[in-house]
C-alpha atoms as a PDB file:
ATOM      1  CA  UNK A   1     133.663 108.441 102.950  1.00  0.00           C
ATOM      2  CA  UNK A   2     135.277 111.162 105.282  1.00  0.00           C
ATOM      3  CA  UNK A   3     137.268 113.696 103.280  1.00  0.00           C
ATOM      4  CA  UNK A   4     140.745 114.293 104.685  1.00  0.00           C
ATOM      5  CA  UNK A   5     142.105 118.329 105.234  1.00  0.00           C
ATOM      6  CA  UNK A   6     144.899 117.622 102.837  1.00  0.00           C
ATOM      7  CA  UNK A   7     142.143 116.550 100.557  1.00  0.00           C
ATOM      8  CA  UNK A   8     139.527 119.302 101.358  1.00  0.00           C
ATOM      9  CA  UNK A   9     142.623 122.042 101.373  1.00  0.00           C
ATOM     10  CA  UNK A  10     143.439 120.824  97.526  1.00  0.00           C
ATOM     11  CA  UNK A  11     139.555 120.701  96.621  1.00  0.00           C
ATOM     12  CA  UNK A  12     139.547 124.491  97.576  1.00  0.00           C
ATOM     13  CA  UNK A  13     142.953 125.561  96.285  1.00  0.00           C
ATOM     14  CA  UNK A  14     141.482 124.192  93.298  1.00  0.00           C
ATOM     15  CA  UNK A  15     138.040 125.781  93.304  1.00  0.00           C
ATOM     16  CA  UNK A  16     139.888 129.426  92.861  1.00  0.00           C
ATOM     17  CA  UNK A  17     139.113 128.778  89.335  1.00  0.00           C
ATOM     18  CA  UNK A  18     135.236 128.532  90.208  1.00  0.00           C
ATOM     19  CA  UNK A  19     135.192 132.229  92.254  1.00  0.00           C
ATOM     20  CA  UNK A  20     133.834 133.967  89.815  1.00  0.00           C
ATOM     21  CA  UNK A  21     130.520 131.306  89.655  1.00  0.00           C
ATOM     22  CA  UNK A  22     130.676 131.453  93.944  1.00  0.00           C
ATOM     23  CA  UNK A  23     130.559 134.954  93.654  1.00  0.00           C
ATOM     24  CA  UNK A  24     126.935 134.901  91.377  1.00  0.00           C
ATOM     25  CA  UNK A  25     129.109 136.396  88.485  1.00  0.00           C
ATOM     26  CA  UNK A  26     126.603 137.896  85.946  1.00  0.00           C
ATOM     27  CA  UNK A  27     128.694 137.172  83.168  1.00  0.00           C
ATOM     28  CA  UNK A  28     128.128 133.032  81.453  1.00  0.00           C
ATOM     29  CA  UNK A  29     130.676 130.373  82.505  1.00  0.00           C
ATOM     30  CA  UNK A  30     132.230 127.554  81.092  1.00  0.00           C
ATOM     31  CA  UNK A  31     129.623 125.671  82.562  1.00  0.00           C
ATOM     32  CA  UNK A  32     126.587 127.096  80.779  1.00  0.00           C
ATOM     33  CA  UNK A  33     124.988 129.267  83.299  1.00  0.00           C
ATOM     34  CA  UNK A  34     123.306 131.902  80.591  1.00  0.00           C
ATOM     35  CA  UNK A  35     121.257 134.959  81.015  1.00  0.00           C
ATOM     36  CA  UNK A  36     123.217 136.292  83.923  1.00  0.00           C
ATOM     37  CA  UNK A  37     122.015 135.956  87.843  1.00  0.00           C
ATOM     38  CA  UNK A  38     119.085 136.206  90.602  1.00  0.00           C
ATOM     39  CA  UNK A  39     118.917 136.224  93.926  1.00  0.00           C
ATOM     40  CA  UNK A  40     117.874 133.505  96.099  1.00  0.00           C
ATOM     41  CA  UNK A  41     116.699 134.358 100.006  1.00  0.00           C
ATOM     42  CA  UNK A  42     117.911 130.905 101.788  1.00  0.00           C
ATOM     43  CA  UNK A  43     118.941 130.268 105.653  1.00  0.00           C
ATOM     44  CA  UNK A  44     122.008 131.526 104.860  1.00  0.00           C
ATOM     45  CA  UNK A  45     120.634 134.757 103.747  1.00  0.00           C
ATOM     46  CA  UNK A  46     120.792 135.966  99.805  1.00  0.00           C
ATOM     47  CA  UNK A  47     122.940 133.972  97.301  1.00  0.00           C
ATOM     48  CA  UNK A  48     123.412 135.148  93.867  1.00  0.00           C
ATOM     49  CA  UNK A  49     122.959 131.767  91.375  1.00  0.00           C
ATOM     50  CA  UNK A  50     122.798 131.428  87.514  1.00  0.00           C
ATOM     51  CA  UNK A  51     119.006 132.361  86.008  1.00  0.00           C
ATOM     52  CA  UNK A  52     119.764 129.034  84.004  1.00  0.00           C
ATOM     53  CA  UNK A  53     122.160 127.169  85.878  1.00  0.00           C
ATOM     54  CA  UNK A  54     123.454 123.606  84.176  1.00  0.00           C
ATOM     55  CA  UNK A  55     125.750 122.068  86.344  1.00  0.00           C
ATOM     56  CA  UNK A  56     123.494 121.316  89.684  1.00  0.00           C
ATOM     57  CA  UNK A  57     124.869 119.362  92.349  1.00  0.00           C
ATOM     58  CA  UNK A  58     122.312 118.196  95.346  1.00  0.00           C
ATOM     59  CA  UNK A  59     123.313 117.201  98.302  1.00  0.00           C
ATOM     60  CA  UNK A  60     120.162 115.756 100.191  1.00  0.00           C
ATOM     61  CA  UNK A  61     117.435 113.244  99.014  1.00  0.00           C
ATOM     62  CA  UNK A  62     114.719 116.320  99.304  1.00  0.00           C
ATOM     63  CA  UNK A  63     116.866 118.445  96.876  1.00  0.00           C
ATOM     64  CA  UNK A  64     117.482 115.489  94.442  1.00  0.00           C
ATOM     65  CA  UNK A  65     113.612 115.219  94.412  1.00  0.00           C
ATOM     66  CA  UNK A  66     113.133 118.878  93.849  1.00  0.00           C
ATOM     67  CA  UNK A  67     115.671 118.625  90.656  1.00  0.00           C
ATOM     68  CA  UNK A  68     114.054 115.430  89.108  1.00  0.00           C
ATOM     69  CA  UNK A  69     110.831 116.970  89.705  1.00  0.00           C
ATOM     70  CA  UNK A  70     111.330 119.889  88.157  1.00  0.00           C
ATOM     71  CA  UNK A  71     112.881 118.106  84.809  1.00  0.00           C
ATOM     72  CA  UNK A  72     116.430 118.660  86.277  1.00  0.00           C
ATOM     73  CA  UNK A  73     119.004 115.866  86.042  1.00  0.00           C
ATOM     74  CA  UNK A  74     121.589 117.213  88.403  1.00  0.00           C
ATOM     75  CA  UNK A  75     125.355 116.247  87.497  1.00  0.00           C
ATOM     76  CA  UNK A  76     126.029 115.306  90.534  1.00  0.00           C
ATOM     77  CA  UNK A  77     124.089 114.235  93.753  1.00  0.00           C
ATOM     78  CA  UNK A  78     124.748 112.383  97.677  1.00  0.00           C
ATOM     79  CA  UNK A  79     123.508 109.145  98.045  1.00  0.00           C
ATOM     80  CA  UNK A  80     121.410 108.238 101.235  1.00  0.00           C
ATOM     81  CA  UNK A  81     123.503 105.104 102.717  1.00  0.00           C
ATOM     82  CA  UNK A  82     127.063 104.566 101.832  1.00  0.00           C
ATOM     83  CA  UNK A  83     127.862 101.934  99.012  1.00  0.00           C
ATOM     84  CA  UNK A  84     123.946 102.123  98.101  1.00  0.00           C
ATOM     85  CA  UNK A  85     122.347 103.593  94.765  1.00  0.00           C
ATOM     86  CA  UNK A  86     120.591 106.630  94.512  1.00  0.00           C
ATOM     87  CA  UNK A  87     117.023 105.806  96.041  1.00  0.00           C
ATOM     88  CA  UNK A  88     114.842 103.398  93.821  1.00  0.00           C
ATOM     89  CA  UNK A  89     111.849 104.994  93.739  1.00  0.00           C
ATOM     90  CA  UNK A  90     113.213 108.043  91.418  1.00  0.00           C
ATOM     91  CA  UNK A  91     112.818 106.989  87.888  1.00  0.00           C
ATOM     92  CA  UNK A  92     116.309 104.911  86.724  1.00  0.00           C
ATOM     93  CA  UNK A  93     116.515 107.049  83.331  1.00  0.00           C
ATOM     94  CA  UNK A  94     115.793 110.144  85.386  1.00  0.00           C
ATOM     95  CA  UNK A  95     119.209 109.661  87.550  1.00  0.00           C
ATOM     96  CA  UNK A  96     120.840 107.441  85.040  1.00  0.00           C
ATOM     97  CA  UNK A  97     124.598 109.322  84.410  1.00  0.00           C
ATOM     98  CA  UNK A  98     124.652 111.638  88.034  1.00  0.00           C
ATOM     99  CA  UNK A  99     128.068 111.186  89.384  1.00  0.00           C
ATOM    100  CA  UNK A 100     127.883 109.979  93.009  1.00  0.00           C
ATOM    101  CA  UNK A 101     129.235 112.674  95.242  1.00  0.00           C
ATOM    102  CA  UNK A 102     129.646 111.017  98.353  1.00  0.00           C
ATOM    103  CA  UNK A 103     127.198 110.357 101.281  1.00  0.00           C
ATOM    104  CA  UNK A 104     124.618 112.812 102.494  1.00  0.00           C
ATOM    105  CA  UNK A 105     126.314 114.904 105.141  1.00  0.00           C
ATOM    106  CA  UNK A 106     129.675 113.596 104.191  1.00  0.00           C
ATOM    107  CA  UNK A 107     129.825 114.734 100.467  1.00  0.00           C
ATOM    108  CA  UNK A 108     133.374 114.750  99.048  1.00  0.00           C
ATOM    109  CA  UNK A 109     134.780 117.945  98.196  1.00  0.00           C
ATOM    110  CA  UNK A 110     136.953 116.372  95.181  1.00  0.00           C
ATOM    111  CA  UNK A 111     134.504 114.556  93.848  1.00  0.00           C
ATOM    112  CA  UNK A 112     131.809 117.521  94.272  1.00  0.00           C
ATOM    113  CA  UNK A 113     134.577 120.146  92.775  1.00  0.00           C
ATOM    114  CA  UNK A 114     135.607 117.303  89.617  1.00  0.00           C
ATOM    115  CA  UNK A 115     131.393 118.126  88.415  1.00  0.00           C
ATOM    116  CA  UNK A 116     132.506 122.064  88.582  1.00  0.00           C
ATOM    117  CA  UNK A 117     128.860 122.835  89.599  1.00  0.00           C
ATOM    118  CA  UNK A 118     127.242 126.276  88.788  1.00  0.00           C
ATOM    119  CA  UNK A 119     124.710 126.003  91.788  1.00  0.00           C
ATOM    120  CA  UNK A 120     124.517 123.570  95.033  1.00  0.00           C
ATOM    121  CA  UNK A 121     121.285 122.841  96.793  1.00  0.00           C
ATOM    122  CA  UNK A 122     121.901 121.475 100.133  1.00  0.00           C
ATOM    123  CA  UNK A 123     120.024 122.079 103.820  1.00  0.00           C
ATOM    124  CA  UNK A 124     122.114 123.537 107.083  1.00  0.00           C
ATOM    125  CA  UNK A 125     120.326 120.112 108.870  1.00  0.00           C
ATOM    126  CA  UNK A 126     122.873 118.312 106.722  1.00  0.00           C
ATOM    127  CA  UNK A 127     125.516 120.906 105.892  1.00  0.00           C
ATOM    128  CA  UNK A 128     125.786 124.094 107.797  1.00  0.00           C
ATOM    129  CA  UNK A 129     129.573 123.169 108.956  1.00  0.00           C
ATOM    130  CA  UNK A 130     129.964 123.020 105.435  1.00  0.00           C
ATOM    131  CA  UNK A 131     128.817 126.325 104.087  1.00  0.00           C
ATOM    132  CA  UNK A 132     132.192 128.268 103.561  1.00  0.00           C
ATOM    133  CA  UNK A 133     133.720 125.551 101.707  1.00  0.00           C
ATOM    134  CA  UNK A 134     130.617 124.984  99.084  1.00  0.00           C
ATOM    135  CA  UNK A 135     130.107 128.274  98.623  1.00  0.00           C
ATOM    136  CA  UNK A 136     133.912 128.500  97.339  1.00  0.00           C
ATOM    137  CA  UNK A 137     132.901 126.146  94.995  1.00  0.00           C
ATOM    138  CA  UNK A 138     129.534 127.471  93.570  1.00  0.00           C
ATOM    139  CA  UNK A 139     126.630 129.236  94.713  1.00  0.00           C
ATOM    140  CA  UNK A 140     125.060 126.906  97.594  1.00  0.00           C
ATOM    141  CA  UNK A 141     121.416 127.723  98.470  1.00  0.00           C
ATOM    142  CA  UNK A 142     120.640 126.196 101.860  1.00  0.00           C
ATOM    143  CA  UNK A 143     117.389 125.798 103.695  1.00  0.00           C
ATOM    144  CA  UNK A 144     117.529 125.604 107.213  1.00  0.00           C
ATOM    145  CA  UNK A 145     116.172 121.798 107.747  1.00  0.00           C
ATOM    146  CA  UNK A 146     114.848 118.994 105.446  1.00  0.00           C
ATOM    147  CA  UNK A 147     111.878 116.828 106.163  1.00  0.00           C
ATOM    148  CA  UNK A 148     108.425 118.629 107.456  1.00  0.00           C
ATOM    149  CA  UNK A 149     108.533 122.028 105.405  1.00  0.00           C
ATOM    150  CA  UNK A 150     109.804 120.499 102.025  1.00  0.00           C
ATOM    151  CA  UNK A 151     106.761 122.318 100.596  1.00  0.00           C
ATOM    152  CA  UNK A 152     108.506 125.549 101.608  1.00  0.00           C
ATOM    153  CA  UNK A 153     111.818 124.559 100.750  1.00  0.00           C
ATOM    154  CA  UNK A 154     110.468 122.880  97.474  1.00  0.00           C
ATOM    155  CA  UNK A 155     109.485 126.430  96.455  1.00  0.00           C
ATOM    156  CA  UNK A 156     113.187 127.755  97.228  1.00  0.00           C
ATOM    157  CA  UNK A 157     114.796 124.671  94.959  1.00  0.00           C
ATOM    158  CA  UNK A 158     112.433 126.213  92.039  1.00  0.00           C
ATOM    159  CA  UNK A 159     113.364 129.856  92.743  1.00  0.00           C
ATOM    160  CA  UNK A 160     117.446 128.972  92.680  1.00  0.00           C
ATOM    161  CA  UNK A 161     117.050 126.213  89.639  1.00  0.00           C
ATOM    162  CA  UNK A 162     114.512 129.156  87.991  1.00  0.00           C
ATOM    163  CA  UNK A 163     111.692 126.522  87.590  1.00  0.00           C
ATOM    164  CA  UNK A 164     109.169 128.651  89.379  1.00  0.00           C
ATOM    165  CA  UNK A 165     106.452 128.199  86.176  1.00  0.00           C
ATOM    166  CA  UNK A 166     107.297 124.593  86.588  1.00  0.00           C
ATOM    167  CA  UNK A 167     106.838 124.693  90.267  1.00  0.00           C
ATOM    168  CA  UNK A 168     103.506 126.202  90.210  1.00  0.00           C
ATOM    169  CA  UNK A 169     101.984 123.366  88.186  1.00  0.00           C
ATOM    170  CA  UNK A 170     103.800 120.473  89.986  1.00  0.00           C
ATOM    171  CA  UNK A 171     101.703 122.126  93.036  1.00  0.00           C
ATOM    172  CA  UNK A 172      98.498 122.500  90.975  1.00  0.00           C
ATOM    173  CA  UNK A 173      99.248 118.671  90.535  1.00  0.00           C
ATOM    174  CA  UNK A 174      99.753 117.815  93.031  1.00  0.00           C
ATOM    175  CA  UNK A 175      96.840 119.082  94.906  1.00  0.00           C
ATOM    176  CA  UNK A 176      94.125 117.928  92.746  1.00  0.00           C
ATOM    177  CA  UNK A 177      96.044 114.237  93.345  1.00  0.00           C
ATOM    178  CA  UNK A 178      95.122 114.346  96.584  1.00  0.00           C
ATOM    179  CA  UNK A 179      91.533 115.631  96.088  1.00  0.00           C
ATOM    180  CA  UNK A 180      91.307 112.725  94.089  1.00  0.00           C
ATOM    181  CA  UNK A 181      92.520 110.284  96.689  1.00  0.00           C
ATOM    182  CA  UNK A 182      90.271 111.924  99.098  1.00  0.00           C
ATOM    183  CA  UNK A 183      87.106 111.362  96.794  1.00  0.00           C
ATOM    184  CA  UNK A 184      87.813 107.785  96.224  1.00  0.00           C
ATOM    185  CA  UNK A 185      88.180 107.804  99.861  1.00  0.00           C
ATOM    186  CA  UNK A 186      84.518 108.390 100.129  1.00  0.00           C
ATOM    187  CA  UNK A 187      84.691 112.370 100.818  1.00  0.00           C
ATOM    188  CA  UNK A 188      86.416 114.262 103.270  1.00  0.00           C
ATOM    189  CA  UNK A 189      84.016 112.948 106.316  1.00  0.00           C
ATOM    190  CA  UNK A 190      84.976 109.385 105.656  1.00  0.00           C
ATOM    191  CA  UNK A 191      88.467 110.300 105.734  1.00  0.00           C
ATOM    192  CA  UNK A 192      88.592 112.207 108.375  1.00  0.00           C
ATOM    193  CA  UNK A 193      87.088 108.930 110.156  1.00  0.00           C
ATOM    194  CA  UNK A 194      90.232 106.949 109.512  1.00  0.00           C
ATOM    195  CA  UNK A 195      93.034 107.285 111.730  1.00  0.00           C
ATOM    196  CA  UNK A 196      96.364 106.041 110.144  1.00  0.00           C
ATOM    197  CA  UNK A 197      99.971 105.622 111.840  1.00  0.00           C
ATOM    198  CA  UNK A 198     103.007 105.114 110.356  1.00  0.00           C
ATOM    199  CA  UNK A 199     105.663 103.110 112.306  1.00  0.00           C
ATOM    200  CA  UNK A 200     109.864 102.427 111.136  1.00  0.00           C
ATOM    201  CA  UNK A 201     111.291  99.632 112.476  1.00  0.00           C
ATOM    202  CA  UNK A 202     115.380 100.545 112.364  1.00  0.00           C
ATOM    203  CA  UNK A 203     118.228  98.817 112.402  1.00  0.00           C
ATOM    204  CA  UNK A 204     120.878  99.499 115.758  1.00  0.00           C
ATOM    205  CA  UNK A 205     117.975 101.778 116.891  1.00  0.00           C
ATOM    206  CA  UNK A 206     114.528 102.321 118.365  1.00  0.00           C
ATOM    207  CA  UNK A 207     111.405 102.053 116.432  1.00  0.00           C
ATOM    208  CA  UNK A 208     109.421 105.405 115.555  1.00  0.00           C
ATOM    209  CA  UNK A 209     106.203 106.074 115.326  1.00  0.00           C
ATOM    210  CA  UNK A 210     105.973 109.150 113.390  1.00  0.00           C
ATOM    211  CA  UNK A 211     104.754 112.085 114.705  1.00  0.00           C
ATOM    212  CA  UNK A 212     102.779 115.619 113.153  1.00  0.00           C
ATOM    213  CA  UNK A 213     106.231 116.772 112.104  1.00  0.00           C
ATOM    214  CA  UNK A 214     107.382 114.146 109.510  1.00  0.00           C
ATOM    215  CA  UNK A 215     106.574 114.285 106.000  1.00  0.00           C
ATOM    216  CA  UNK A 216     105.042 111.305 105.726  1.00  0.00           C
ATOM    217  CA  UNK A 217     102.306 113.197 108.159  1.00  0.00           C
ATOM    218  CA  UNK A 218     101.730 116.184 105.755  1.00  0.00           C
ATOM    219  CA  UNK A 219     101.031 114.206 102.852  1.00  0.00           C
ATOM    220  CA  UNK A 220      98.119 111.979 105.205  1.00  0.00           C
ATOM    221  CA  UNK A 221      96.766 115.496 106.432  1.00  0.00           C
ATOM    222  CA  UNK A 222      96.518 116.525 102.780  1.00  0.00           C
ATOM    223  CA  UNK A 223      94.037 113.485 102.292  1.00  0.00           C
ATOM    224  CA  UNK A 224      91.934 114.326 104.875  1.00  0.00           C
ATOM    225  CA  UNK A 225      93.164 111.385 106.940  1.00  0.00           C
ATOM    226  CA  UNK A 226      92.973 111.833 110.788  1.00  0.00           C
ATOM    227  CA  UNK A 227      95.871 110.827 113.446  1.00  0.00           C
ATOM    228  CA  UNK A 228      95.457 108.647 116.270  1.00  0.00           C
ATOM    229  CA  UNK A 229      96.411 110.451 119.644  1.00  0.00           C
ATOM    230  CA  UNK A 230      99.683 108.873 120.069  1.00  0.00           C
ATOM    231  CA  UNK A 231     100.914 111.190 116.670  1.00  0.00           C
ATOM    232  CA  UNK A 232     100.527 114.322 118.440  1.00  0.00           C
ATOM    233  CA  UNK A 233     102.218 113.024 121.681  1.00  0.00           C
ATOM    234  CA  UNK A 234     105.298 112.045 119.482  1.00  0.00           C
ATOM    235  CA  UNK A 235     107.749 115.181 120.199  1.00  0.00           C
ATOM    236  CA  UNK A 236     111.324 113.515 119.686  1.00  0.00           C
ATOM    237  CA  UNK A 237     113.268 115.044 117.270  1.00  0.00           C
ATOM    238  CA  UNK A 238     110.942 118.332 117.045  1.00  0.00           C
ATOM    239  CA  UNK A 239     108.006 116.713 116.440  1.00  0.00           C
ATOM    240  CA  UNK A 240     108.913 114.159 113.636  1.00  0.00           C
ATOM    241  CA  UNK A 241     108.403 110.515 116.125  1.00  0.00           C
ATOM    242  CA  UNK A 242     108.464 108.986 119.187  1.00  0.00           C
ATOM    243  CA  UNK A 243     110.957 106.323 120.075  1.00  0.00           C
ATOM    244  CA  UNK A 244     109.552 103.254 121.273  1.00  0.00           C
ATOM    245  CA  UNK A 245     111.137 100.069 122.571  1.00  0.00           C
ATOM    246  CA  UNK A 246     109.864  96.568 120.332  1.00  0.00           C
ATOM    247  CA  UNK A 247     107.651  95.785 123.299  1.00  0.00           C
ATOM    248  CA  UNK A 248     105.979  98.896 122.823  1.00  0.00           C
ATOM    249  CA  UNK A 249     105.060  99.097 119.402  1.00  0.00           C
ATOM    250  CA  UNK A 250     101.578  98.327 119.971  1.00  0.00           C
ATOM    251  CA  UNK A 251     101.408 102.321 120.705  1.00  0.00           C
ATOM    252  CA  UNK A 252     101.148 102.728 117.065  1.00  0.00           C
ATOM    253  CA  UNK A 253      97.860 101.213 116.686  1.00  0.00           C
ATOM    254  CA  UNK A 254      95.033 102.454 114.563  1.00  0.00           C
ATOM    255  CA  UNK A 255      92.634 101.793 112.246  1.00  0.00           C
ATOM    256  CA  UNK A 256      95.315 101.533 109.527  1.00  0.00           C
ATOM    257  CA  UNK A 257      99.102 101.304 110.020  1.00  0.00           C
ATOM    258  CA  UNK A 258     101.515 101.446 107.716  1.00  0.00           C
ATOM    259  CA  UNK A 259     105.056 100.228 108.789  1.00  0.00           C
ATOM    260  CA  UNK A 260     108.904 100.177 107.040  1.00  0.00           C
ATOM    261  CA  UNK A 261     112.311  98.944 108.004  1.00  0.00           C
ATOM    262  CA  UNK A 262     115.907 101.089 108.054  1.00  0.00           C
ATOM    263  CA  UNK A 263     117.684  98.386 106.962  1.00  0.00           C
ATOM    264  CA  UNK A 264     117.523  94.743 107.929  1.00  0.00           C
ATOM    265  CA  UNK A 265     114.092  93.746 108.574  1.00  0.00           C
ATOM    266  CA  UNK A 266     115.988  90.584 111.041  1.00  0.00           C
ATOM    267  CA  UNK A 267     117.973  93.618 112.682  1.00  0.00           C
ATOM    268  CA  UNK A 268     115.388  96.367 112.153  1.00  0.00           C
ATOM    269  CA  UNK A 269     113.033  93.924 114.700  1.00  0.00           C
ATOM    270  CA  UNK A 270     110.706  93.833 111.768  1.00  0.00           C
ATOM    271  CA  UNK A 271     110.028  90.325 111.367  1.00  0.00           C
ATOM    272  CA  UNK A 272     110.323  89.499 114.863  1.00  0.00           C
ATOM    273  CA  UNK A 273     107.754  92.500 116.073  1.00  0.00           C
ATOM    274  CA  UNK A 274     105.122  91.301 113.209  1.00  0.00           C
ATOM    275  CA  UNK A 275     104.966  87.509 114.497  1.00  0.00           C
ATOM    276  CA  UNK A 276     104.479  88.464 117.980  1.00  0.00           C
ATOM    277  CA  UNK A 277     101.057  88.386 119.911  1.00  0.00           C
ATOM    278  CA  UNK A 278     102.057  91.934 120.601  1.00  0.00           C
ATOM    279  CA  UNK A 279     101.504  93.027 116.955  1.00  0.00           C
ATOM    280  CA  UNK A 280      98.780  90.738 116.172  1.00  0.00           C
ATOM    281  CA  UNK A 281      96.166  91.867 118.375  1.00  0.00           C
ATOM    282  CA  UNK A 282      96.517  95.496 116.889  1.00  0.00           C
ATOM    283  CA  UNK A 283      93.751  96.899 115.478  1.00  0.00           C
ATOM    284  CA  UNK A 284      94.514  97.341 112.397  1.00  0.00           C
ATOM    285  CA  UNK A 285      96.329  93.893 111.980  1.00  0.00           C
ATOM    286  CA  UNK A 286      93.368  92.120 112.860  1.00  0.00           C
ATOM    287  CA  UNK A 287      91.097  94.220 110.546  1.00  0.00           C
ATOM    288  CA  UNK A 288      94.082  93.051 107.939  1.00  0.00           C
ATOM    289  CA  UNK A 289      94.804  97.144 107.640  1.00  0.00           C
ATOM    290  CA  UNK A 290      98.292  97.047 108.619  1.00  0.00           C
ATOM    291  CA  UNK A 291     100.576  97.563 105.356  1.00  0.00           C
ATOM    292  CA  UNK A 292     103.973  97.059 104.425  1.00  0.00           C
ATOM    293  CA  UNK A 293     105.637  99.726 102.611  1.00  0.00           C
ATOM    294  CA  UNK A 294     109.070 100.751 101.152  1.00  0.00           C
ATOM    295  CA  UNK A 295     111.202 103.301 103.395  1.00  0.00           C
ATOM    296  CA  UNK A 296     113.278 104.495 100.718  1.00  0.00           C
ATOM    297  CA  UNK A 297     110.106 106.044  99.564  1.00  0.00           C
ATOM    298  CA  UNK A 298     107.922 106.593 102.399  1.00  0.00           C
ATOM    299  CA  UNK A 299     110.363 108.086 104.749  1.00  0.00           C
ATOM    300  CA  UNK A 300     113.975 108.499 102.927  1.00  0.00           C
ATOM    301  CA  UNK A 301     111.982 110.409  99.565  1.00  0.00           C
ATOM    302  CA  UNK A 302     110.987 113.567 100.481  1.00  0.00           C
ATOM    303  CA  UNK A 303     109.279 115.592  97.727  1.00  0.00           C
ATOM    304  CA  UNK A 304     106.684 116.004  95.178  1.00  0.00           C
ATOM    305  CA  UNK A 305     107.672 112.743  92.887  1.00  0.00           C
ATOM    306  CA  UNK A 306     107.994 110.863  96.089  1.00  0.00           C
ATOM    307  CA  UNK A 307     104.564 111.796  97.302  1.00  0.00           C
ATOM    308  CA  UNK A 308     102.724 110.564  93.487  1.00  0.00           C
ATOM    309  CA  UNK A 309     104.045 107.254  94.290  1.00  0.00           C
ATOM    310  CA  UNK A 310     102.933 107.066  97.881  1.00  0.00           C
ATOM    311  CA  UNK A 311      99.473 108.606  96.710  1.00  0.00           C
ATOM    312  CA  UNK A 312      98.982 105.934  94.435  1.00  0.00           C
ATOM    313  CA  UNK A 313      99.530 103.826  97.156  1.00  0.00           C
ATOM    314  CA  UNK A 314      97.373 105.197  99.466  1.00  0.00           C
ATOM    315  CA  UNK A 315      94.961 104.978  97.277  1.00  0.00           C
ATOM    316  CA  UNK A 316      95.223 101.404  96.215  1.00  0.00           C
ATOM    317  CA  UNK A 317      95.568 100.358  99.849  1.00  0.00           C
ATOM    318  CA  UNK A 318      92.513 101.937 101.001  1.00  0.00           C
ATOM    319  CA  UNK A 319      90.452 101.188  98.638  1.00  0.00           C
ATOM    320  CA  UNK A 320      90.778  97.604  98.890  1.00  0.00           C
END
């Protein structure tokens, strides 16, 4: 999937034809940006884009998210794993016809030019080398990291794809979801009573036990479900996990766990980890609160149509 400099020098020769969009022309395009421009404040600092911009490539799984979430079908849009379909848990009619782009952090330049987008949402996490080259291509509205603040950077999708009405009820939506969830929960006390972990099992890597920086974590906090101590010792990566060897996975215990594989579950350690005396004198495996779930949507999704699925979830599986 890497792009070649002969092939990323033609993509931009080519893209001349696109300056006036990269520049946050007011005047329409060929591409149906109407209604002339506003300014976006991103990581990047401010980026002219289209008021009602129609040809939206995404780069990241939070930013594809954002778009379907906001009633956006992007034409184009990065795919988490290379040779794999966009991620199953978005609805198949709702990413039905986006051209595939490339791989996240390794987008191809042709193919991204060949959609001649009027606005690109991407992070600097992902794409910061990148910058000078989008932005020759269309207006490219960064935020500085994916993951933990996609709340924030949810808000900054809206303001560049001018969905902000949108935006404000997908939040109003959102939040009485999750008062729900905490009612059927038995209140906030009774929540607040039930610490929950999350643990990944990867493939060609350690396992993680996520941490008070993932956004897996924000989405628990929102229920009013408590952490066991091992979540705020979890500082790799800024917070997001802590790296554990197999034989140490047992430091994810709590009342409930909820665990995922990257890949494999034979390679991940998965199935190996979950037959082992190890794993089955953990709490919450012997209390039969230890749950399987998918990773494309508990860890890869990140965003407010990923987070209605794992509500319902939540729900169901602590309810039983």
């Amino acid at each position: 999937m890497k792009v070649t400099t002969t092939a990323v020098g033609t993509a931009l020769a080519l893209a001349s034809s696109l300056a006036l969009s990269g520049c946050g022309s007011d005047s329409s395009s060929d591409k149906g940006a109407k209604g002339g421009t506003h300014t976006v404040q991103t990581a990047n600092g401010p980026v002219k884009v289209p008021d009602n911009p129609k040809r939206v490539v995404v780069l990241d799984t939070a930013e594809l998210d954002s778009a379907i979430t906001l009633g956006v079908k992007p034409v184009g849009a990065t795919t988490a794993q290379p040779g794999k379909p966009f991620l199953s848990y978005l609805p198949k009619d709702k990413v039905k016809g986006i051209e595939n782009v490339g791989v996240i952090a390794q987008p191809s330049m042709e193919k991204l030019l060949s959609q001649k987008p009027d606005l690109i949402l991407t992070n600097k996490e992902r794409d910061a080398s990148r910058y000078d080259e989008l932005s020759k291509i269309a207006p490219t509205v960064m935020t500085k990291t994916t993951g933990y603040p996609w709340k924030e950077n949810f808000q900054v999708h809206a303001e560049a794809l001018g969905k902000k009405a949108e935006a404000k009820k997908v939040l109003a939506d959102y939040t009485a979801r999750t008062k729900k969830v905490t009612k059927a929960l038995g209140g906030k006390k009774k929540a607040a009573g039930i610490e929950t972990s999350v643990i990944r099992f990867q493939e060609g890597a350690d396992t993680r036990i996520y941490g008070e920086k993932a956004y897996i974590a924000t989405l628990l906090e929102d229920v009013g479900l408590s952490r066991p101590p091992v979540a705020a010792r979890a500082k790799d990566y800024g917070g997001l996990a802590m790296d554990v060897s197999p034989e140490q996975v047992d430091k994810g215990d709590a009342d409930v766990v909820f665990y995922t594989s990257y890949g494999d579950p034979k390679k991940s350690g998965e199935i190996k980890s979950v037959k082992s005396p190890l794993w089955k004198n953990m709490r919450a495996v012997k209390s039969d609160r230890a749950f399987h779930v998918e990773d494309e949507l508990w860890i890869q999704g990140i965003g407010y149509t990923a987070a209605d699925k794992i509500l319902d979830e939540l729900e169901s599986d602590l309810t039983k």
